[in-house]
PDB file of N, CA and C in Angstrom:
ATOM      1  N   UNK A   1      20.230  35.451  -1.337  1.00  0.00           N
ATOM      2  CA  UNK A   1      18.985  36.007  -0.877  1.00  0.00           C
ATOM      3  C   UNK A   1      18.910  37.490  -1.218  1.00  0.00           C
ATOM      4  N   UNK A   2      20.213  37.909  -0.850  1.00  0.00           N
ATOM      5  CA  UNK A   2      20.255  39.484  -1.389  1.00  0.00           C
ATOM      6  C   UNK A   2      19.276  39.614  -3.177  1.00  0.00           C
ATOM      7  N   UNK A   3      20.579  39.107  -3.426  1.00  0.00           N
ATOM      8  CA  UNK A   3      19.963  39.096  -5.040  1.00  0.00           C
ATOM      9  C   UNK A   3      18.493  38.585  -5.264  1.00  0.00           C
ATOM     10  N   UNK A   4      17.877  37.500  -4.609  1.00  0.00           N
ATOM     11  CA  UNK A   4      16.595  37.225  -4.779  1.00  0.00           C
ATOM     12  C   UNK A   4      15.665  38.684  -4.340  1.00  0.00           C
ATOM     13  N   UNK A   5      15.886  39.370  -3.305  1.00  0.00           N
ATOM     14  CA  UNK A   5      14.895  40.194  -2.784  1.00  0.00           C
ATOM     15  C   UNK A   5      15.452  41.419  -3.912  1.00  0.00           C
ATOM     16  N   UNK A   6      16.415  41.493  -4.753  1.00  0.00           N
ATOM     17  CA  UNK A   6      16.245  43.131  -5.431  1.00  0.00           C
ATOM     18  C   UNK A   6      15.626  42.525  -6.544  1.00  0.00           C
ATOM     19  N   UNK A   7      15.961  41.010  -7.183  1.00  0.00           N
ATOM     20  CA  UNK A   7      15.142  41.104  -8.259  1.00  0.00           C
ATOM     21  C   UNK A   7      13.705  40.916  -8.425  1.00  0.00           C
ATOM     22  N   UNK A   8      13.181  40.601  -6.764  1.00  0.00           N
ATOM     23  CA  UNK A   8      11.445  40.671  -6.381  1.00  0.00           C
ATOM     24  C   UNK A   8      11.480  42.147  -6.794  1.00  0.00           C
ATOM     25  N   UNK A   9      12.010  43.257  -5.920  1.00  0.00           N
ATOM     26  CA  UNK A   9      11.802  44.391  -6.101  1.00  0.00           C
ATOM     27  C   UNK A   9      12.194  45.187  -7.819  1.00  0.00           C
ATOM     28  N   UNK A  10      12.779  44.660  -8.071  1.00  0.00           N
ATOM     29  CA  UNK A  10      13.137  45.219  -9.665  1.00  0.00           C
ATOM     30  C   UNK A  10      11.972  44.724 -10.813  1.00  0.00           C
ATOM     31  N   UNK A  11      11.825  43.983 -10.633  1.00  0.00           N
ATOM     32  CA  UNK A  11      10.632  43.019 -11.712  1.00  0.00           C
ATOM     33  C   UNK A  11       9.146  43.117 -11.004  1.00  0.00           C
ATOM     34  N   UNK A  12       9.007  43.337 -10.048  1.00  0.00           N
ATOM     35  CA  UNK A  12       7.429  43.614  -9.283  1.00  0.00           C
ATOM     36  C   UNK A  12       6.837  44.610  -8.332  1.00  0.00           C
ATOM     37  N   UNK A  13       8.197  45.065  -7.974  1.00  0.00           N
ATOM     38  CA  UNK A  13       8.315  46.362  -7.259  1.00  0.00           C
ATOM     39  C   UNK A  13       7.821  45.825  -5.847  1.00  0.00           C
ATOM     40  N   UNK A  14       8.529  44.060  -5.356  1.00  0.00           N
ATOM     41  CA  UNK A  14       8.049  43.562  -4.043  1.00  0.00           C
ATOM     42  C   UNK A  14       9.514  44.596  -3.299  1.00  0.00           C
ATOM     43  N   UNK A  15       8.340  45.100  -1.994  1.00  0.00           N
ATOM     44  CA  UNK A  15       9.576  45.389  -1.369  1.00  0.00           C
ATOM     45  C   UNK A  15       9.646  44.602   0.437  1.00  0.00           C
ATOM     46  N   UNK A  16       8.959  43.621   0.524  1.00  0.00           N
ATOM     47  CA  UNK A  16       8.656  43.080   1.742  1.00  0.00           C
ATOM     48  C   UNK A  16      10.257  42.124   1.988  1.00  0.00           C
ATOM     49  N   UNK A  17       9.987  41.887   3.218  1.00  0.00           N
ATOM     50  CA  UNK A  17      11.088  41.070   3.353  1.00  0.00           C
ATOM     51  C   UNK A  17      11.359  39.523   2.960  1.00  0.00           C
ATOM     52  N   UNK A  18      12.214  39.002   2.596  1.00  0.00           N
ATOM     53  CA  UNK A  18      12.485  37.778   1.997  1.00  0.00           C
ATOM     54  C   UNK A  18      13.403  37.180   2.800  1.00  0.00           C
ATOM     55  N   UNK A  19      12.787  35.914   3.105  1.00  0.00           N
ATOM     56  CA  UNK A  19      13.506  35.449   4.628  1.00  0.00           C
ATOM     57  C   UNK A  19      13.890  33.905   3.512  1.00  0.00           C
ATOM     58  N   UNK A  20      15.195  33.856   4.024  1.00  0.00           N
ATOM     59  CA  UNK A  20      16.287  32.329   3.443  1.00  0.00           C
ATOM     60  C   UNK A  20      16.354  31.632   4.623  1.00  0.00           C
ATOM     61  N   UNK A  21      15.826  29.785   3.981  1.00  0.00           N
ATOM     62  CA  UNK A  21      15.718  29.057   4.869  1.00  0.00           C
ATOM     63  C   UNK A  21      16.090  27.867   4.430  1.00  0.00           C
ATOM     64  N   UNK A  22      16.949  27.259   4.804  1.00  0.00           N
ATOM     65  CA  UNK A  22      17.489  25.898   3.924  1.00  0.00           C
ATOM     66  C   UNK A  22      17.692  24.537   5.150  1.00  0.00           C
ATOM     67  N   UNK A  23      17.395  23.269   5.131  1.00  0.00           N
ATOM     68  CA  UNK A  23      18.237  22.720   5.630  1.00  0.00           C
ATOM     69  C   UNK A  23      19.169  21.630   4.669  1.00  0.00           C
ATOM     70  N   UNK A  24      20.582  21.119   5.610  1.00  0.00           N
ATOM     71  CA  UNK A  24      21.567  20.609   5.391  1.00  0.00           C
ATOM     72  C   UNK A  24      21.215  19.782   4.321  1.00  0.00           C
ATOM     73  N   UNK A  25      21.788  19.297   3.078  1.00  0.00           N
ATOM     74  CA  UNK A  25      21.573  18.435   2.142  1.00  0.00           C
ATOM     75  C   UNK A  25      22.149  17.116   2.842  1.00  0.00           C
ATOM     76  N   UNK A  26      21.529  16.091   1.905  1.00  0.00           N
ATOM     77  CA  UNK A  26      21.996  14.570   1.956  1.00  0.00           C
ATOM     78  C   UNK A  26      21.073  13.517   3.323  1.00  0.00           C
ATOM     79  N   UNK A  27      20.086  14.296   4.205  1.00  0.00           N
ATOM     80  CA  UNK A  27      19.763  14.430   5.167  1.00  0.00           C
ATOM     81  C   UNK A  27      18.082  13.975   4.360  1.00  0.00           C
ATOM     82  N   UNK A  28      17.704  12.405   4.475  1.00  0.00           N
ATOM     83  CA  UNK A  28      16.406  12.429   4.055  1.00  0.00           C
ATOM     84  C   UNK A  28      15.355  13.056   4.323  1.00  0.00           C
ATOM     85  N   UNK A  29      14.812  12.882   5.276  1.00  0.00           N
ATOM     86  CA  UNK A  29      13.490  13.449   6.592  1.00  0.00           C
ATOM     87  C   UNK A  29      14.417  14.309   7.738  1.00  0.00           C
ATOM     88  N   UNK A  30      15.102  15.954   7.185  1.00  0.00           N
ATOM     89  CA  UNK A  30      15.728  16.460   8.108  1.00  0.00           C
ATOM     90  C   UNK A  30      14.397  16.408   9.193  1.00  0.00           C
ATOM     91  N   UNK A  31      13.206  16.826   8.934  1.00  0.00           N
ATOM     92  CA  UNK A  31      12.252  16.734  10.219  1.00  0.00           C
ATOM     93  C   UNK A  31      12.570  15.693  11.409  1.00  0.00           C
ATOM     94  N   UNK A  32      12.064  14.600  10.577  1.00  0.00           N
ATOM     95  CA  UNK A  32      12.183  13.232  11.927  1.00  0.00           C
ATOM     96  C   UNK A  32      13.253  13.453  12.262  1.00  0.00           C
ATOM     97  N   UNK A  33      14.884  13.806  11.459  1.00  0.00           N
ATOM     98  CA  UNK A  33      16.005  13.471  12.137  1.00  0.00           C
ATOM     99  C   UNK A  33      16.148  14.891  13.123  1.00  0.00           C
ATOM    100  N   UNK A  34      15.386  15.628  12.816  1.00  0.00           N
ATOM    101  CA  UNK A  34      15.648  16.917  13.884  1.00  0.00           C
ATOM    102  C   UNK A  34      14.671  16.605  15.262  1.00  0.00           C
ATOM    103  N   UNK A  35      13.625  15.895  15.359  1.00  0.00           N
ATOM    104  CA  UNK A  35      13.021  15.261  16.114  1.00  0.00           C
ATOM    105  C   UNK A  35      13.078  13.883  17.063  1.00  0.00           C
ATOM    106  N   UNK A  36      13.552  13.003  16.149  1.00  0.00           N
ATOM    107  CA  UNK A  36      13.725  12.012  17.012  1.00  0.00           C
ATOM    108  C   UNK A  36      15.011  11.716  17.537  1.00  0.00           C
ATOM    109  N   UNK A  37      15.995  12.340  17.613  1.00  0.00           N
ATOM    110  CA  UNK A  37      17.258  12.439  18.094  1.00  0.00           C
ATOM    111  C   UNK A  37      17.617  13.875  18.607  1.00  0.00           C
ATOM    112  N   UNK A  38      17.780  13.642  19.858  1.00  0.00           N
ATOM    113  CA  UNK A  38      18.009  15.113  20.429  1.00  0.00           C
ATOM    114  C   UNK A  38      18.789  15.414  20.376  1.00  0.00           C
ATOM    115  N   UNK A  39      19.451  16.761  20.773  1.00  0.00           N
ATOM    116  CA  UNK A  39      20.409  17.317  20.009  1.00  0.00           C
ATOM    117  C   UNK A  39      21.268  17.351  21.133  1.00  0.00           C
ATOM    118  N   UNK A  40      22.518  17.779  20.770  1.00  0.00           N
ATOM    119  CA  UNK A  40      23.866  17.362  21.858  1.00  0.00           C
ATOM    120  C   UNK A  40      24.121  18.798  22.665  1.00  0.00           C
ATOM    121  N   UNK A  41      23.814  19.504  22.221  1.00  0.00           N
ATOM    122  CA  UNK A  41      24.073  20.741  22.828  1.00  0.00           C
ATOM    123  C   UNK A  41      25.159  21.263  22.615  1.00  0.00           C
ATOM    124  N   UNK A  42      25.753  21.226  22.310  1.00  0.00           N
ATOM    125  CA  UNK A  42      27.202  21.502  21.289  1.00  0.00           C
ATOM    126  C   UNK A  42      27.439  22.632  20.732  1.00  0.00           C
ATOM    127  N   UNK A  43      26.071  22.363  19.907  1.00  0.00           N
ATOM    128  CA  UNK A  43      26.119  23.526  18.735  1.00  0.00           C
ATOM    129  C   UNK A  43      26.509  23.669  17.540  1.00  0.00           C
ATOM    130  N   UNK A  44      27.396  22.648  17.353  1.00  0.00           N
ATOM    131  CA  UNK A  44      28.310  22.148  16.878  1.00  0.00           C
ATOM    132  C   UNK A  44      28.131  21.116  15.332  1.00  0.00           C
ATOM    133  N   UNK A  45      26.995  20.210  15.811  1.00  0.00           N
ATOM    134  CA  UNK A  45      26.995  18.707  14.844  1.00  0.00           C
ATOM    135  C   UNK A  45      25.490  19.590  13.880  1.00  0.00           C
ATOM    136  N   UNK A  46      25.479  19.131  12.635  1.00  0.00           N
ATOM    137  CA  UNK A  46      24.602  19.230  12.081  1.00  0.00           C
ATOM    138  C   UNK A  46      23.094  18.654  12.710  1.00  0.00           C
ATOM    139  N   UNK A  47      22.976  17.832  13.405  1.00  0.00           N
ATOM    140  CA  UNK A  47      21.693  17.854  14.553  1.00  0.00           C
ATOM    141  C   UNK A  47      21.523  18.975  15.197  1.00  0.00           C
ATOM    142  N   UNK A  48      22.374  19.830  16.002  1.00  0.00           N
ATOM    143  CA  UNK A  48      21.908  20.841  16.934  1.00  0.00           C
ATOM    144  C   UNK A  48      22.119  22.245  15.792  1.00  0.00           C
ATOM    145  N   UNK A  49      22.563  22.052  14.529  1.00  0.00           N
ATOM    146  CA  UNK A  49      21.842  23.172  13.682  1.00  0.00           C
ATOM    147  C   UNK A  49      20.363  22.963  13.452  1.00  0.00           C
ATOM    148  N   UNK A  50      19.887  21.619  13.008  1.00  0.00           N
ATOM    149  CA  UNK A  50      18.646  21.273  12.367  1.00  0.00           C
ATOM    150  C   UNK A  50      17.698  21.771  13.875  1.00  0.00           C
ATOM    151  N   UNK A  51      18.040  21.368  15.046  1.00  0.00           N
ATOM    152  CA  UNK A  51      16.964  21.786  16.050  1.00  0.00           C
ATOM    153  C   UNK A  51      17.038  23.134  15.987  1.00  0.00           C
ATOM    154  N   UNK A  52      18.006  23.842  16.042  1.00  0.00           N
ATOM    155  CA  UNK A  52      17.935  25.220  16.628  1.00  0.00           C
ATOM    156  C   UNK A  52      17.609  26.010  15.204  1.00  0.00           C
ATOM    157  N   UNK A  53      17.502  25.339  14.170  1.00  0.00           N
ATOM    158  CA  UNK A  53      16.822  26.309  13.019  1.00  0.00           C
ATOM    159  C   UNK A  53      15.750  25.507  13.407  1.00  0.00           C
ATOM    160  N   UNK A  54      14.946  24.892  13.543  1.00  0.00           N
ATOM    161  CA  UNK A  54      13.249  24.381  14.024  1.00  0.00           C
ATOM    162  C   UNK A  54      12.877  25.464  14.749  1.00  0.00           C
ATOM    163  N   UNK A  55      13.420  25.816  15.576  1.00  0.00           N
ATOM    164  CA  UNK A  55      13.032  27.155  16.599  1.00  0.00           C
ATOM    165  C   UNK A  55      13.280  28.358  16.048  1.00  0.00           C
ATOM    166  N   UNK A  56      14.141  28.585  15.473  1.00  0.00           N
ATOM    167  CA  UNK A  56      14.459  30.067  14.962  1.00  0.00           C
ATOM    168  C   UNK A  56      13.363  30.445  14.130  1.00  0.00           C
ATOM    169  N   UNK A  57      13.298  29.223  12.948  1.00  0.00           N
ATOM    170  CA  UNK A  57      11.557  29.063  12.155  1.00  0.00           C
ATOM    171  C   UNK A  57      10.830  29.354  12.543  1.00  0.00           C
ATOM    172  N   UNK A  58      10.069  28.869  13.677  1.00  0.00           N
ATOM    173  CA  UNK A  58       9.091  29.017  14.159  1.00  0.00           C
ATOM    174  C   UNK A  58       8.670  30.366  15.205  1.00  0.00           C
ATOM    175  N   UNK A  59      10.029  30.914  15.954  1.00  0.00           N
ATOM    176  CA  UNK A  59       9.983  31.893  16.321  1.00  0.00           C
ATOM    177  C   UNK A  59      10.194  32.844  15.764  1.00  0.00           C
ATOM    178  N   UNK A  60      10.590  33.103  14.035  1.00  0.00           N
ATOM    179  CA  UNK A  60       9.993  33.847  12.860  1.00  0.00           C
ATOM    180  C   UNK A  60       9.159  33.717  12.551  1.00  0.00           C
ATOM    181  N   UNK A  61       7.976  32.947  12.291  1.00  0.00           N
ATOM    182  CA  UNK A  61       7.121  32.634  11.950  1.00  0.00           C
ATOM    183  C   UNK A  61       6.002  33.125  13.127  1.00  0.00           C
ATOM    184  N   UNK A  62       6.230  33.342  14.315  1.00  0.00           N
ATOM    185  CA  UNK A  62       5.629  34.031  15.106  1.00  0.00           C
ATOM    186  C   UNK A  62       5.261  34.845  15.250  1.00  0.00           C
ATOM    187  N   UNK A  63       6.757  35.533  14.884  1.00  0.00           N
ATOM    188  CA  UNK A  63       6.965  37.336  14.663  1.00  0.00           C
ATOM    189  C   UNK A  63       6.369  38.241  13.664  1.00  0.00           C
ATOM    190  N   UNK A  64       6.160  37.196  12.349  1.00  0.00           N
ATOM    191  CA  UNK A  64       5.969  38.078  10.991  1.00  0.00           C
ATOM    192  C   UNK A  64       4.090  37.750  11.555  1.00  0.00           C
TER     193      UNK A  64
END
């Protein structure tokens, strides 16, 4: 991401922020599976990453 945001800024002179957002590979519909199975609370299992980046998203997505 580093490298993505200097070469926005080097080639276009973007200097805004560039926010990295991925989920887990191999994972068809991470949505439904972040939805219809709740998460363990753990913190731990790739489910309670997929929920708690749903929220982090969206509570970036708030902010900007």
């Amino acid at each position: 991401m580093a490298q993505l945001g200097a070469d926005l800024f080097q080639s276009g002179g973007y200097s805004g922020l560039v926010v990295g957002f991925s989920w887990p590979s191999g994972i068809p519909d991470p949505l439904n599976y972040a939805t219809t199975w709740p998460a363990t609370g753990s913190g731990t299992t790739v489910r309670d990453n997929i929920v708690n980046s749903v929220q982090a998203f969206v509570t970036l997505l708030q902010a900007l």
